[in-house]
Protein backbone atom coordinates (compact mmCIF):
# COMPACT_ATOMS: atom_id res chain seq x y z
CA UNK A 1 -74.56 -63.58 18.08
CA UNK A 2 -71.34 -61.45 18.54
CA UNK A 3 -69.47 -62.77 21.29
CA UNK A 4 -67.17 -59.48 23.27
CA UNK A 5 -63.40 -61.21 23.56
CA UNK A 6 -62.75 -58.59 27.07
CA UNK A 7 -59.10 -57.53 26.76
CA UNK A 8 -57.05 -54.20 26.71
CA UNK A 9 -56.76 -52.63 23.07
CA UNK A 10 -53.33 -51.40 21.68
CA UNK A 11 -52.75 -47.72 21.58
CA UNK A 12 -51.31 -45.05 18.98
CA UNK A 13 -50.69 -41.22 19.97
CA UNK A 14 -53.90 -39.24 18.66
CA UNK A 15 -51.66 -36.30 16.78
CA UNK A 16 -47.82 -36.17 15.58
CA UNK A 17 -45.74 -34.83 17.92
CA UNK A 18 -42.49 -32.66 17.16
CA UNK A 19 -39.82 -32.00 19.66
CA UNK A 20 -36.15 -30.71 18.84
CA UNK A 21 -33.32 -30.36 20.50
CA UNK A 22 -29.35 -31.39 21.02
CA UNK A 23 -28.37 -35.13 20.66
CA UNK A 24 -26.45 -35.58 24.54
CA UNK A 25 -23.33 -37.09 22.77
CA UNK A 26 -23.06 -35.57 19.21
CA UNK A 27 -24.42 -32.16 20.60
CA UNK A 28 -26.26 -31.85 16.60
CA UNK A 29 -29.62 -30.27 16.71
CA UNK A 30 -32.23 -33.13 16.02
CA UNK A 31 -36.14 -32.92 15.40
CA UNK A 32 -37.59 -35.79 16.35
CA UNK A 33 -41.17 -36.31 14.87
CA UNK A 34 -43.54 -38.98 16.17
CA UNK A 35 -45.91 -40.06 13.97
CA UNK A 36 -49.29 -42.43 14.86
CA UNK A 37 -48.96 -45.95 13.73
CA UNK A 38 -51.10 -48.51 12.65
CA UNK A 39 -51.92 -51.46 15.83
CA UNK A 40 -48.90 -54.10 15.13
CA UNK A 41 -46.83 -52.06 14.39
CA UNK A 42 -44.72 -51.13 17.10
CA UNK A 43 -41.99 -48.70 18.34
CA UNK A 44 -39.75 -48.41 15.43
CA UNK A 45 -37.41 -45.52 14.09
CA UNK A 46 -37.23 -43.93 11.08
CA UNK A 47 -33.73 -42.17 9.67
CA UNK A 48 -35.23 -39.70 7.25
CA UNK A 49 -31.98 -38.04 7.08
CA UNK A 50 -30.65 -40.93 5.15
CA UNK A 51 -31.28 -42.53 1.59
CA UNK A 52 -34.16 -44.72 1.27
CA UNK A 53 -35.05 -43.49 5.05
CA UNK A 54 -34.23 -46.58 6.73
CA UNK A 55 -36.28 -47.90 9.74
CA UNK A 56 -34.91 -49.70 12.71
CA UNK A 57 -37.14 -51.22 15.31
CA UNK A 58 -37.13 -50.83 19.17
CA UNK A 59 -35.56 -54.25 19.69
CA UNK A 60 -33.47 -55.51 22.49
CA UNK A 61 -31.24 -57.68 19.81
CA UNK A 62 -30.59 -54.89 17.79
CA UNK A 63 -28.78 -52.98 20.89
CA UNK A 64 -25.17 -52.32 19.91
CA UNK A 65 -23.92 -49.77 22.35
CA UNK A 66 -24.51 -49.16 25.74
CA UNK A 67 -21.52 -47.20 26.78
CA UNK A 68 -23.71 -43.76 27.59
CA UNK A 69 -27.37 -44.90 27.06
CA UNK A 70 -29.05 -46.94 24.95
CA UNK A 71 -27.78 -47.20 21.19
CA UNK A 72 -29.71 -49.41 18.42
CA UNK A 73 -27.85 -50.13 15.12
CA UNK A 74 -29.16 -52.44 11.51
CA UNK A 75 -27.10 -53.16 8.79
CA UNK A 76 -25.05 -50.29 10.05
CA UNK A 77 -27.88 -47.58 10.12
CA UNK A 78 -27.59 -46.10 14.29
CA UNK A 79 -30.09 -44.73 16.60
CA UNK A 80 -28.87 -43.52 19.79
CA UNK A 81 -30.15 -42.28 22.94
CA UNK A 82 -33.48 -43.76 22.82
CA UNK A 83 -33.79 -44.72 26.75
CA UNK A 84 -35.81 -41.74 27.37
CA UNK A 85 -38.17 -41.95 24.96
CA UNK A 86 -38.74 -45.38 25.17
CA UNK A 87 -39.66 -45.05 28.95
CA UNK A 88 -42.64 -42.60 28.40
CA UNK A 89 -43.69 -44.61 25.46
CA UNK A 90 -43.94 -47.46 27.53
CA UNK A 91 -45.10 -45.73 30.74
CA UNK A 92 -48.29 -44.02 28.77
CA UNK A 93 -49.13 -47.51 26.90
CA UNK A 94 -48.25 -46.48 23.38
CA UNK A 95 -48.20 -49.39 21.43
CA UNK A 96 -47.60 -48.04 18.11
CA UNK A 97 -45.65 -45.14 16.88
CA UNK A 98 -43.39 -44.22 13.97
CA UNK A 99 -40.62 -42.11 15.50
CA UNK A 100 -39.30 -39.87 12.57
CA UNK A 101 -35.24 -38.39 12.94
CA UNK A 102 -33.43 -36.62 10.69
CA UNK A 103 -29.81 -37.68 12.90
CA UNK A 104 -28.59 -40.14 14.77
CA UNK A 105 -29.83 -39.36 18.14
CA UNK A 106 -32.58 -38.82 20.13
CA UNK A 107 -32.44 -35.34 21.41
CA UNK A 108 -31.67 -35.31 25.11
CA UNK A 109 -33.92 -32.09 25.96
CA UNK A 110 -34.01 -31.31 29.66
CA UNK A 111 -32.09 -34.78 29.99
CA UNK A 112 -35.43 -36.48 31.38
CA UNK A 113 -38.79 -37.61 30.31
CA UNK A 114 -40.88 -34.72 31.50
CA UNK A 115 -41.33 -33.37 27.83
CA UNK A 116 -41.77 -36.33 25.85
CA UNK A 117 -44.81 -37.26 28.45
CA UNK A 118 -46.16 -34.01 27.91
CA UNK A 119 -46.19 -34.13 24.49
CA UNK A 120 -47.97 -37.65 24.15
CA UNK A 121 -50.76 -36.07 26.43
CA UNK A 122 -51.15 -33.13 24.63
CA UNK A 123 -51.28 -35.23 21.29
CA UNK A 124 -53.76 -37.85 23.41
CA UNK A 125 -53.96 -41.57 23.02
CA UNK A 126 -55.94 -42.84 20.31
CA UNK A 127 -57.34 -46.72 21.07
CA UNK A 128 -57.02 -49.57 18.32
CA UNK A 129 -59.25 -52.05 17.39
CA UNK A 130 -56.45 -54.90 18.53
CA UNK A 131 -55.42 -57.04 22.00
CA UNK A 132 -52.15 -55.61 23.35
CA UNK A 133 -49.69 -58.05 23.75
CA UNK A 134 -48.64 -58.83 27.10
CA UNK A 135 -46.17 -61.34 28.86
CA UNK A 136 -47.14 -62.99 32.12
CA UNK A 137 -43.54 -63.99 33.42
CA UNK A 138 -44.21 -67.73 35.12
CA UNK A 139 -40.35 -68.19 36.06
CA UNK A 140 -37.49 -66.00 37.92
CA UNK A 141 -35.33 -64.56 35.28
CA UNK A 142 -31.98 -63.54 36.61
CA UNK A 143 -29.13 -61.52 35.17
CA UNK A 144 -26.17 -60.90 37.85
CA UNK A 145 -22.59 -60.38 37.97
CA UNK A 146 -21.40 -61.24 41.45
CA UNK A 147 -17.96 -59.81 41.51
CA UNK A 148 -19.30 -56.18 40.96
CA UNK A 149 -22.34 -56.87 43.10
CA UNK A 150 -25.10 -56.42 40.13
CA UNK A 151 -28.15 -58.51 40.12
CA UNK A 152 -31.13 -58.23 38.23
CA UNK A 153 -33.87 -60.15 38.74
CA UNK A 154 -37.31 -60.71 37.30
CA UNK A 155 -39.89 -62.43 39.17
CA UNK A 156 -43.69 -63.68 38.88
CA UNK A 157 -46.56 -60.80 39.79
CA UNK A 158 -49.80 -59.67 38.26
CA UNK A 159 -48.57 -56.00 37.30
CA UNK A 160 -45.13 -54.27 36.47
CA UNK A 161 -43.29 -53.16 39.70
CA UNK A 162 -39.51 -52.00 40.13
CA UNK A 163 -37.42 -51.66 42.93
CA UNK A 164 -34.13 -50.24 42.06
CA UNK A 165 -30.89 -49.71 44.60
CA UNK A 166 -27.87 -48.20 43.19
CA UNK A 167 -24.56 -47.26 44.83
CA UNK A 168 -21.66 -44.86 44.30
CA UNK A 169 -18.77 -44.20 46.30
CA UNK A 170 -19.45 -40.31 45.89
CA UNK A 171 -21.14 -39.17 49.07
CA UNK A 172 -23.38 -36.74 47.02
CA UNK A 173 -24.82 -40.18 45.49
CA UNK A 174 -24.28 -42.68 47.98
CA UNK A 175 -26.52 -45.64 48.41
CA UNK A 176 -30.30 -44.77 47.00
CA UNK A 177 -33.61 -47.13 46.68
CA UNK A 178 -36.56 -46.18 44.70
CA UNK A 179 -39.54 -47.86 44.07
CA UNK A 180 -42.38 -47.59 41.44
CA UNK A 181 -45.46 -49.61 42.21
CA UNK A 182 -47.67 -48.73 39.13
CA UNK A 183 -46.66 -47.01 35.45
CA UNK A 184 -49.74 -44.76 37.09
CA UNK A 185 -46.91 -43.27 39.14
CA UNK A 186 -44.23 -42.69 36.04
CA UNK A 187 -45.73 -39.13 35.08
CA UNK A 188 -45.06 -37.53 38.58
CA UNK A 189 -42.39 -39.17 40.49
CA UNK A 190 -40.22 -40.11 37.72
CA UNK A 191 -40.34 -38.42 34.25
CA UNK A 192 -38.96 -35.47 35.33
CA UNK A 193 -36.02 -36.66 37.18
CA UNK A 194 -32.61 -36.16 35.20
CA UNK A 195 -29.59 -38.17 34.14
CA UNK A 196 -26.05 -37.69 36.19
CA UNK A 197 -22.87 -37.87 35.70
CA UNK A 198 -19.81 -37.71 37.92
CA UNK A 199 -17.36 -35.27 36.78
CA UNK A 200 -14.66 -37.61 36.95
CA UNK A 201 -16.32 -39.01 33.89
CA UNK A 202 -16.78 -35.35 32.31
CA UNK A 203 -12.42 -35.48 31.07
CA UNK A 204 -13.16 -39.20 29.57
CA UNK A 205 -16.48 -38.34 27.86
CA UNK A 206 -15.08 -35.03 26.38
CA UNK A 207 -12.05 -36.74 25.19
CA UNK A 208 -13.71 -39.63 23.95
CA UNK A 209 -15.52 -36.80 21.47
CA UNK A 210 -19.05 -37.13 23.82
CA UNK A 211 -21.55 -35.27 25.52
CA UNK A 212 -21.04 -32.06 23.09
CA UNK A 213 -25.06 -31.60 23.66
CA UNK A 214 -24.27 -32.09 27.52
CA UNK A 215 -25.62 -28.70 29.45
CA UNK A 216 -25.59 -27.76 33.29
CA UNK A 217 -29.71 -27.66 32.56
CA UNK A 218 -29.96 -31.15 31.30
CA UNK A 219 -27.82 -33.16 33.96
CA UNK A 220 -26.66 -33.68 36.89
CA UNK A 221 -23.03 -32.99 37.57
CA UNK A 222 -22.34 -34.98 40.84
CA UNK A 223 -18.64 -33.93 42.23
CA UNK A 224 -16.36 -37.03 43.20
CA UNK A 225 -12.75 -34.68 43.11
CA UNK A 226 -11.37 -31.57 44.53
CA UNK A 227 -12.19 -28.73 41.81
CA UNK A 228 -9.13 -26.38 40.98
CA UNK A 229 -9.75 -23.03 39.31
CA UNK A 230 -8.63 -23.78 36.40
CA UNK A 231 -11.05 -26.81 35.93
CA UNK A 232 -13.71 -24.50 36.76
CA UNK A 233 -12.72 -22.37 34.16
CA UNK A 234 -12.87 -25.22 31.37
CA UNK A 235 -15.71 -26.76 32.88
CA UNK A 236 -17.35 -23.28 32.07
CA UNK A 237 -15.95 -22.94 28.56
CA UNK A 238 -17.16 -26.59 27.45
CA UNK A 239 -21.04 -25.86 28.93
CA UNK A 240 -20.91 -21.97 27.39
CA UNK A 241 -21.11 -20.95 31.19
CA UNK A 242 -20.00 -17.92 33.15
CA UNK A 243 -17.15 -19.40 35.43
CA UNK A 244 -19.17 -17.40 37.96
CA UNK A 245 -22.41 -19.69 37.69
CA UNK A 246 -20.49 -22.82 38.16
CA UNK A 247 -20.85 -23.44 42.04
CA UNK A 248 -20.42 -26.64 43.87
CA UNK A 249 -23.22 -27.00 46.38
CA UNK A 250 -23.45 -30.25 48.27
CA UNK A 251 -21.63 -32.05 46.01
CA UNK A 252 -23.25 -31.08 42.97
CA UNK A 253 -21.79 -28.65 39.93
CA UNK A 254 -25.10 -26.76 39.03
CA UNK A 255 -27.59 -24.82 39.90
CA UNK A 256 -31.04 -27.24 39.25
CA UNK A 257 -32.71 -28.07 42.32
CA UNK A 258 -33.67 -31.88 43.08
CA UNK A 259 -36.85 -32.71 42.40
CA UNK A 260 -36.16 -35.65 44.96
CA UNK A 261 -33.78 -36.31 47.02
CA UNK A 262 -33.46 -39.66 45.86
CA UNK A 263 -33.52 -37.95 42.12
CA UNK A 264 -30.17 -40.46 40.74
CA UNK A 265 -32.23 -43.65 41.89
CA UNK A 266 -35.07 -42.70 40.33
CA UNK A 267 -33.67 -41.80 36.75
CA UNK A 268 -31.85 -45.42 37.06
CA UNK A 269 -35.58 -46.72 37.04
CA UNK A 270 -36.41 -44.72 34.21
CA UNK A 271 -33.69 -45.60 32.27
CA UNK A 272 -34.48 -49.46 33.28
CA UNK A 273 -38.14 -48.96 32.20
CA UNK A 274 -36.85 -47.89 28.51
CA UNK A 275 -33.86 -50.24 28.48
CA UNK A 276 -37.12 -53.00 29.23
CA UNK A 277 -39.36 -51.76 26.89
CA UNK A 278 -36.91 -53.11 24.15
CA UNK A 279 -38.16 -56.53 25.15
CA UNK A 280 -41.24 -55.83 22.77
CA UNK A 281 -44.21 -56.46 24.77
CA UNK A 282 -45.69 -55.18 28.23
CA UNK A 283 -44.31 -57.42 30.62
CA UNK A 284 -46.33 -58.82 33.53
CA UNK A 285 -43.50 -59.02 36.57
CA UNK A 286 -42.16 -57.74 39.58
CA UNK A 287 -38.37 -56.36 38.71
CA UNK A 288 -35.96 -56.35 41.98
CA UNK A 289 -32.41 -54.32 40.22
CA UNK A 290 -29.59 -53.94 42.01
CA UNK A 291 -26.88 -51.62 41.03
CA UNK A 292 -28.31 -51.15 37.07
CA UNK A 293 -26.86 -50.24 33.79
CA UNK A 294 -27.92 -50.01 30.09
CA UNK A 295 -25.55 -52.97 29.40
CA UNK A 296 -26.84 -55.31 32.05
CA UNK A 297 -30.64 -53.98 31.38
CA UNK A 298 -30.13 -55.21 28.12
CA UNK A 299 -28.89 -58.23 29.26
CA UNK A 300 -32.21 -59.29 31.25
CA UNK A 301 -34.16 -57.42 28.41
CA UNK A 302 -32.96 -60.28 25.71
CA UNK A 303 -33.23 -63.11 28.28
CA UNK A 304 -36.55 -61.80 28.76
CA UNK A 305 -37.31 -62.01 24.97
CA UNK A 306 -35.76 -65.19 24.63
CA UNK A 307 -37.83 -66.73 26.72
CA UNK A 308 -41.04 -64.82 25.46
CA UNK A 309 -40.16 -66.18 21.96
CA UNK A 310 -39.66 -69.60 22.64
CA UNK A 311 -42.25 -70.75 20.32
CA UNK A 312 -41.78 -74.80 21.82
CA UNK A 313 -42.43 -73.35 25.37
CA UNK A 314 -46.12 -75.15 26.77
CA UNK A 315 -48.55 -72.53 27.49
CA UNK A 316 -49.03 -71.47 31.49
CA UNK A 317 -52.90 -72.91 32.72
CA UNK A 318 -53.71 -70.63 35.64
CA UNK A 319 -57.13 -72.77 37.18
CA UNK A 320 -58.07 -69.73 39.41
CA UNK A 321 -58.00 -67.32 36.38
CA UNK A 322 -61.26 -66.78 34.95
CA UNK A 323 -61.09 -68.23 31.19
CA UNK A 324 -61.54 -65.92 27.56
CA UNK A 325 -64.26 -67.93 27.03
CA UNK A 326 -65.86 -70.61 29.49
CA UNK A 327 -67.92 -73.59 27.43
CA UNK A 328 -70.80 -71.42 27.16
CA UNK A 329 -69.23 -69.67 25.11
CA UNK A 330 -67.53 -72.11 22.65
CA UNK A 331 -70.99 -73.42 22.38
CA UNK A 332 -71.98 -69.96 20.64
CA UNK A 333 -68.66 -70.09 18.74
CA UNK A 334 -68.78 -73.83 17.73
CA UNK A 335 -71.57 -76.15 15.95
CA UNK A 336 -70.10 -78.97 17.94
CA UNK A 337 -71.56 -80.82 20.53
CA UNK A 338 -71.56 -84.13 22.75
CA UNK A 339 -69.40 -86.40 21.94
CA UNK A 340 -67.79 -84.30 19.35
CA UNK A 341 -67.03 -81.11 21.47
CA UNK A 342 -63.70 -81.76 22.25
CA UNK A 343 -62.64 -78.34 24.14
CA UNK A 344 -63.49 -76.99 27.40
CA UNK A 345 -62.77 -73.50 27.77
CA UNK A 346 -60.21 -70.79 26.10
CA UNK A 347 -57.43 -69.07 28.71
CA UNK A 348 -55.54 -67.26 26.27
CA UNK A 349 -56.36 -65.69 22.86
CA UNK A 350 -54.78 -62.62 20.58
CA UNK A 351 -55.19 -61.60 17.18
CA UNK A 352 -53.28 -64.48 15.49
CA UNK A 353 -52.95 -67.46 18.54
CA UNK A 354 -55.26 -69.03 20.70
CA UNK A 355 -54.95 -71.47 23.83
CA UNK A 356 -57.60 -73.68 24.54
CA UNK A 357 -58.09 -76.44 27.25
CA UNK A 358 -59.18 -79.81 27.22
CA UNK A 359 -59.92 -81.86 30.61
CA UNK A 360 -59.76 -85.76 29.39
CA UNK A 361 -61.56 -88.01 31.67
CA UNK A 362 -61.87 -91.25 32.08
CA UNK A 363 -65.96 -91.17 30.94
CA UNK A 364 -64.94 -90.06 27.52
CA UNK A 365 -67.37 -91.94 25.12
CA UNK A 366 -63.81 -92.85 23.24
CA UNK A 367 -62.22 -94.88 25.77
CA UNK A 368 -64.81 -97.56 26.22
CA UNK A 369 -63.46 -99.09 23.11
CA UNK A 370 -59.78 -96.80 22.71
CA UNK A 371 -58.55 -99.67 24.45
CA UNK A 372 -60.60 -100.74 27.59
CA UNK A 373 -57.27 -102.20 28.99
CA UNK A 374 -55.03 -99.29 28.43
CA UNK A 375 -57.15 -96.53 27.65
CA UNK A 376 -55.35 -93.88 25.32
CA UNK A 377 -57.10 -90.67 23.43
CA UNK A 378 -57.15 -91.27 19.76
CA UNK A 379 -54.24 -88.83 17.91
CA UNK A 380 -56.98 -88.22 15.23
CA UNK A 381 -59.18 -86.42 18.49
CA UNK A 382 -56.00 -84.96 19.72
CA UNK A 383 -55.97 -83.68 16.33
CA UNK A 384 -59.53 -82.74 15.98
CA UNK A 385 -59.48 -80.71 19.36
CA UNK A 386 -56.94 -78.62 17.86
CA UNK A 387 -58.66 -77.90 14.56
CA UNK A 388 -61.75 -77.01 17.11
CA UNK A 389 -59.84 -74.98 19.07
CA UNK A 390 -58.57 -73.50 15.52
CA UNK A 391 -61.89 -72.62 14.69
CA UNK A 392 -62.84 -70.33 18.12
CA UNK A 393 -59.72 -68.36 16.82
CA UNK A 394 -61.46 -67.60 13.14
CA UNK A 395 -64.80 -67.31 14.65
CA UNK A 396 -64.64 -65.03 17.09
CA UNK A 397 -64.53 -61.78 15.09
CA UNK A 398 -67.16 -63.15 13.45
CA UNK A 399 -70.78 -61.06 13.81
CA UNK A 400 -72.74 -64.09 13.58
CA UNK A 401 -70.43 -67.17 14.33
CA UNK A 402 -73.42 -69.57 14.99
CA UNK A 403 -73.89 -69.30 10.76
CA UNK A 404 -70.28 -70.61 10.00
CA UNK A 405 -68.53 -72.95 10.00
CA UNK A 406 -64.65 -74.11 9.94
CA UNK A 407 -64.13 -76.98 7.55
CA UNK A 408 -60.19 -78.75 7.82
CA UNK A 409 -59.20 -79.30 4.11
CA UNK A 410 -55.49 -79.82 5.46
CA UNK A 411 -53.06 -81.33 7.79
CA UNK A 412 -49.34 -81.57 7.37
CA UNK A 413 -46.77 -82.51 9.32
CA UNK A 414 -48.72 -84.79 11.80
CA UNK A 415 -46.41 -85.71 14.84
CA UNK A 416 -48.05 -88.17 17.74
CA UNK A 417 -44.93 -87.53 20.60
CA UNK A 418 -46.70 -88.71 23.28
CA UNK A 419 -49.66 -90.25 24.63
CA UNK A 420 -52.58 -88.91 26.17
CA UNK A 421 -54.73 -90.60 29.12
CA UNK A 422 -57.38 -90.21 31.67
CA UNK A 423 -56.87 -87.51 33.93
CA UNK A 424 -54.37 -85.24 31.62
CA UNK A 425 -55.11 -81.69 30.85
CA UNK A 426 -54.57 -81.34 27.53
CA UNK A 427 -54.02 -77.57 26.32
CA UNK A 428 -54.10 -76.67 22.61
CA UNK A 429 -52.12 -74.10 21.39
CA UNK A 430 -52.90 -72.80 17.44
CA UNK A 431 -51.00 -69.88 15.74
CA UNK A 432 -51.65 -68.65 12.44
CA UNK A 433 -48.83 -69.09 9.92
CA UNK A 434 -49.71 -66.45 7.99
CA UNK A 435 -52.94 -63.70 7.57
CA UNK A 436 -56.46 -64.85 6.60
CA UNK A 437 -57.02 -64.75 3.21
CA UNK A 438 -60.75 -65.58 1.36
CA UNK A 439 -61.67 -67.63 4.50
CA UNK A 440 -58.58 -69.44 4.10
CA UNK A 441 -56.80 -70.11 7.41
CA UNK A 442 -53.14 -71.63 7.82
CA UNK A 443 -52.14 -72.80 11.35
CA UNK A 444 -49.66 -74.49 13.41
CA UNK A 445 -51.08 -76.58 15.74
CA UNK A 446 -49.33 -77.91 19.35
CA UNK A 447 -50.83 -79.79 22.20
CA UNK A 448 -49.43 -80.26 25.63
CA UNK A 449 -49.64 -82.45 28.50
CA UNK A 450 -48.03 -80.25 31.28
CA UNK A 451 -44.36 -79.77 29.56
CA UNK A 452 -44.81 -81.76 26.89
CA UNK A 453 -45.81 -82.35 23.66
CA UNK A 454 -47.61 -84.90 22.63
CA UNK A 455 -49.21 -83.41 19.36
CA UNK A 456 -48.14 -80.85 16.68
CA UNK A 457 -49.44 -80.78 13.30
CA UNK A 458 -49.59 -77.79 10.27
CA UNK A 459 -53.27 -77.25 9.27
CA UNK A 460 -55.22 -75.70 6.29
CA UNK A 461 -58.99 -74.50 6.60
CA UNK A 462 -61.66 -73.31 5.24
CA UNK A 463 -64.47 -70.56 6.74
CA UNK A 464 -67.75 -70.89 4.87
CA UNK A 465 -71.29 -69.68 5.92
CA UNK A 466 -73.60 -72.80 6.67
CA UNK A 467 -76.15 -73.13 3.88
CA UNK A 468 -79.43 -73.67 5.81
């Protein structure tokens, strides 16, 4: 019997994809080719233009340069730009994807992420045979900087939400909100909207040798100073504009319409759903971003992963939440019964870790003589309900689990930290150390009571079909 593990599947693009244009700060044409990538994968970058085309992956930690958008840099080998792209990656659910350059930067295009979410649905989504890898948030995550009024926070909620206030002294900015409930809104009301500038920035960008791919087409020009002819005139020579076209209407030097009026607030949230992205998995929260940045972004981003990767952190037991698999299940999984089934249900399981749950009681068989006075689990069950719990994580991709079995040939590194009694809820966390080979499995086993632990132990297996 094949027992269905429910969960959303990890996602490639269908077709490559091929888009050129200007990189915004090195104004050098780039093609940027996406290419569909295996499930695992990830987002990473490729630098064909360079010997032995070095690839760099869409990482929070490997940010190095904020100062105009996002810039990622290993062992000296730079990717810039990639806020954009990373948004309607992340927006659309794509997973996995080999993004192909042959220079440094991502090209800017119309300066939003209108075509790079075209393109994906033109190319359509293929589906992979693998769990995507999400992140419940269980804690407030905070990033702020009081004395310029930033804060960032990151809260608990079954979904991805952002609310996003910026403001700037300019009165053709001002104070903005916007607010995206769903990523099914991202297409619509927020890929198209542009980046900005304020043109007292244009003199400091310019003469710090950026923006040479900047265009009156592919941002917004917000004016915060009194123009004088002669600015107009350079202004006009820099873009490869008719001094005639350059008009200041309502604050603004160009000729785009808004697509919204709020159309600055909502490319901050665009830029905040790439700059998030970099975390490296689809995170479950509601985001509340005051006054945000690609430097501070990047700052919740890696306290974000930080906390994601904390590998000693107990697992979060939500008792409303229906479970992977309930003990109906495990019974199809599992040859083990009473006394000797030793876990209850499964809450949590991907391709290479599993969480499963243990209620201890005080009518386990055990206790009556594990000690009558002072009753404590045996470590060898604690033990035992991890190499069960092991063996649902092996079996389940299994066609026909009932006909194998898991047999432990292995354990290293036994720790007993703490005890376990009646009334505990013991939950049992197993990883694999490394891929299944011949039927040989390698985990590392932890158990929890609440926040700690009270078992951990390094585990070798075998899977072998039951002779009958």
């Amino acid at each position: 019997m094949h027992i269905e593990n429910i969960m959303e599947r990890q996602n490639t693009i269908n077709n490559p994809i091929e888009l050129s244009g200007r990189g915004l700060h090195t104004g050098k044409m780039v093609v940027a080719r996406l290419v569909p990538a295996e499930a695992n994968n990830g987002i990473v970058f490729k630098r064909i233009d360079l010997e032995n085309m070095p690839i760099i992956k869409a990482d929070a930690t490997l940010v190095k340069d904020t100062s105009r958008g996002t810039a990622l840099e290993k062992d000296g080998v730079r990717v810039c730009t990639v806020e954009h792209l990373m948004a309607a990656l992340y927006a659309l659910m794509i997973d996995n994807v080999v993004v192909e350059l042959d220079g440094e930067e991502v090209p800017i295009l119309d300066g939003s992420s209108r075509l790079w979410v075209e393109a994906i649905e033109k190319s359509g989504i293929k589906t992979l045979d693998a769990p995507r890898k999400y992140y419940t948030l269980r804690e407030t995550v905070v990033y702020s900087e009081p004395e310029k009024g930033i804060e960032l926070l990151a809260m608990p909620y079954d979904g991805f939400r952002v609310d996003i206030a910026i403001d700037f002294a300019t009165k053709a900015i001002g104070a903005q909100l916007a607010e995206l409930k769903s990523f099914d809104e991202f297409k619509t009301d927020f890929a198209p909207c542009r980046t900005f500038v304020l043109l007292s920035e244009i003199e400091q960008l310019l003469n710090a040798n950026l923006i040479k791919g900047g265009d009156l087409d592919n941002a917004w020009i917000f004016v915060d100073k009194v123009l004088e002819e002669k600015q107009i005139n350079h202004i006009a020579e820099v873009f490869g504009k008719d001094p005639t076209q350059i008009k200041v209407e309502q604050g603004v030097l160009n000729t785009i319409k808004p697509h919204f009026d709020n159309e600055p607030a909502r490319h901050k949230l665009l830029d905040f759903i790439g700059d998030i992205a970099l975390a490296g998995k689809y995170i479950k929260a509601r985001f509340i971003i005051k006054k945000p940045g690609h430097r501070v972004n990047n700052c919740l981003s890696r306290k974000i992963k930080t906390i994601m990767e904390d590998t000693n952190k107990a697992p979060y037991y939500d008792p409303n939440k229906e479970p992977v698999f309930d003990i109906k299940a495990i019974k199809n999984l599992l040859p083990h019964r009473f006394p000797m089934l030793l876990v209850d249900k499964v809450i949590e399981i991907g391709e290479d870790y599993v969480v499963g749950l243990k209620n201890v009681t005080g009518n386990e068989d055990f206790f009556n003589g594990h000690f009558p006075e002072e009753p404590v689990m045996p470590g060898v069950l604690v033990v035992e309900a991890l190499g069960q719990t092991g063996g649902i994580l092996v079996l389940k991709d299994i066609e026909d689990p009932e006909n194998y079995s898991t047999y432990f040939m292995k354990f290293d590194e036994v720790k007993f930290r703490n005890k376990v009694v009646p009334g505990d809820t013991l939950l049992l966390k197993l990883q694999l150390s490394e891929p299944v080979r011949r039927g040989i499995v390698k985990m590392k086993g932890t158990a929890y009571v609440g926040d700690k632990v009270v078992v951990e132990a390094s585990m070798m297996a075998q899977v072998a079909k039951t002779k009958k």
